[in-house]
C-alpha atoms as a PDB file:
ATOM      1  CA  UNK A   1      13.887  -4.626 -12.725  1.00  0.00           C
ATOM      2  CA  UNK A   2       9.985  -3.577 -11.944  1.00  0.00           C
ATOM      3  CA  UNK A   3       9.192   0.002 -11.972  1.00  0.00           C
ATOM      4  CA  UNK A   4       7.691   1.731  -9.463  1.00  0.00           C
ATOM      5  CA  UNK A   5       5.182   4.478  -9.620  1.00  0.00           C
ATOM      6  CA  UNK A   6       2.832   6.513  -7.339  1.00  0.00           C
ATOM      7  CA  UNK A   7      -0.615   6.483  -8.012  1.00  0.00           C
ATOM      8  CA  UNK A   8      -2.148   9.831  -7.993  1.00  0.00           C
ATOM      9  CA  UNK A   9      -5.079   8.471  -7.018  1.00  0.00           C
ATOM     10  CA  UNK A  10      -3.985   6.500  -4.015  1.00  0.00           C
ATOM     11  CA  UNK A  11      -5.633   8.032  -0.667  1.00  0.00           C
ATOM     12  CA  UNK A  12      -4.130   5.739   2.057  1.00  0.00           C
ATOM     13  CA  UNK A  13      -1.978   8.301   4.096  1.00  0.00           C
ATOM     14  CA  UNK A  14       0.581   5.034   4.249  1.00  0.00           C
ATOM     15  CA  UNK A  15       1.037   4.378   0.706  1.00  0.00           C
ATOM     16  CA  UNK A  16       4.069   5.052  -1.081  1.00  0.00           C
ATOM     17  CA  UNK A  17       4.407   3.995  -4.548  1.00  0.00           C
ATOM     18  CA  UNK A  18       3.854   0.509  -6.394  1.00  0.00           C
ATOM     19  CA  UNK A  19       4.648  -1.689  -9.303  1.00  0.00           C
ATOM     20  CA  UNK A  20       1.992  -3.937 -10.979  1.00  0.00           C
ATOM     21  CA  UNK A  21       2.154  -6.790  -8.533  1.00  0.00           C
ATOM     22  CA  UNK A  22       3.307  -4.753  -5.574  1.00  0.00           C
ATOM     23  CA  UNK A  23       2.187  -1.811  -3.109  1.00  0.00           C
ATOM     24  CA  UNK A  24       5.143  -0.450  -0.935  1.00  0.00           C
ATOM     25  CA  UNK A  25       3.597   1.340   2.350  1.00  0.00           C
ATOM     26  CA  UNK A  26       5.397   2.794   5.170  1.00  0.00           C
ATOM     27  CA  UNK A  27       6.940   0.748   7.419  1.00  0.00           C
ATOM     28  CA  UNK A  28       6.671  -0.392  10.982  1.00  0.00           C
ATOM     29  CA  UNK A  29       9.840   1.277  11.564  1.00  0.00           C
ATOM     30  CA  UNK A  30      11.044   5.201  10.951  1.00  0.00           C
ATOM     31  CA  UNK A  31      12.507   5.383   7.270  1.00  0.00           C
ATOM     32  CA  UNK A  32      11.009   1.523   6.394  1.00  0.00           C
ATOM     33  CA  UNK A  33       8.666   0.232   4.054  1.00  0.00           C
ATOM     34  CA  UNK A  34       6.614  -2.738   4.091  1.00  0.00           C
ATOM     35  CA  UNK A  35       6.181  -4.434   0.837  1.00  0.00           C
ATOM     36  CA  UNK A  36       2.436  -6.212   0.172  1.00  0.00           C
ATOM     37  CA  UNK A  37       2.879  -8.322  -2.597  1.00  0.00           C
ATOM     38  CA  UNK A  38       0.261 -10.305  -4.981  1.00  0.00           C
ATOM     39  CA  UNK A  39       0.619 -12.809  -7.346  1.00  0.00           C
ATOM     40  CA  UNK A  40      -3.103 -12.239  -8.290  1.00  0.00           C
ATOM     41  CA  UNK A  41      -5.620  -9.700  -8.564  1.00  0.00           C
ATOM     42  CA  UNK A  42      -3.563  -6.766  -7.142  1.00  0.00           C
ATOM     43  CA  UNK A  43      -5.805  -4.552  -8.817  1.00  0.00           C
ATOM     44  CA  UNK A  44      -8.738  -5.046  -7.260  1.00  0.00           C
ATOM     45  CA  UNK A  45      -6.597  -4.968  -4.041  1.00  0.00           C
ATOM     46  CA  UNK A  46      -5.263  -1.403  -4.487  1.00  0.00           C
ATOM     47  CA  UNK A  47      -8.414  -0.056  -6.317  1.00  0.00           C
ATOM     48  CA  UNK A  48     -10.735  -1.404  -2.671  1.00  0.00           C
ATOM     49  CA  UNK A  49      -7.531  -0.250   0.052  1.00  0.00           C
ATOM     50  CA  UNK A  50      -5.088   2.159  -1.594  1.00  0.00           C
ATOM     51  CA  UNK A  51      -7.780   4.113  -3.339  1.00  0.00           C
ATOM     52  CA  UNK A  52     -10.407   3.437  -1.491  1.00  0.00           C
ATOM     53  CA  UNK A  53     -11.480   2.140   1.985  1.00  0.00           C
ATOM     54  CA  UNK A  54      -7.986   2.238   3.102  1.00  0.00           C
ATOM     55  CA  UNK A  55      -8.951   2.183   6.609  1.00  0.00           C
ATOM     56  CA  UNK A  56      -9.816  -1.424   6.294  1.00  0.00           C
ATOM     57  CA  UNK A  57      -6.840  -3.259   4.874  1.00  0.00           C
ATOM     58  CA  UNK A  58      -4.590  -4.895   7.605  1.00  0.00           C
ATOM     59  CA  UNK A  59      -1.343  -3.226   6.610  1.00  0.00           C
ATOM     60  CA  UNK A  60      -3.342   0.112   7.666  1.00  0.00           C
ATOM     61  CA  UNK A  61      -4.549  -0.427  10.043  1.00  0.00           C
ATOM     62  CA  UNK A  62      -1.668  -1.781  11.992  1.00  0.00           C
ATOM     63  CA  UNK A  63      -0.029   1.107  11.029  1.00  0.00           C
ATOM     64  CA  UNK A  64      -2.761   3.140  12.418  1.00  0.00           C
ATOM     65  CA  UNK A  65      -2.885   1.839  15.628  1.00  0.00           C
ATOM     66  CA  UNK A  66       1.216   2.126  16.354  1.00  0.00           C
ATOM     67  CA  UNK A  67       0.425   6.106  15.540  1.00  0.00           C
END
């Protein structure tokens, strides 16, 4: 079984925790979270939208715009 983790360093007010291939975010739904998943280069995924210009990945800003 993976083990998850929260970055301290994650910014994106709908991150939740992760695991090294994996970001969980909040979900579309009260109490839900959507898994983004990567089979390669999740770093540089997280490092440019978790802890970074969060405002720009898709999961984000999808969430954004149902708020």
């Amino acid at each position: 079984m993976a083990r998850h983790y929260v970055s301290p360093a994650a910014i994106c007010p709908f991150y939740k925790m992760e695991e090294t291939t994996k970001v969980y975010c909040k979900g579309v739904e009260e109490g839900a979270l959507s898994i983004q998943s990567w089979k390669t280069d999740a770093k540089a995924y997280k490092d440019r939208y978790c802890k970074g210009a969060w405002a720009r990945c898709p999961v984000a800003r999808m969430l954004f715009d149902k708020e």
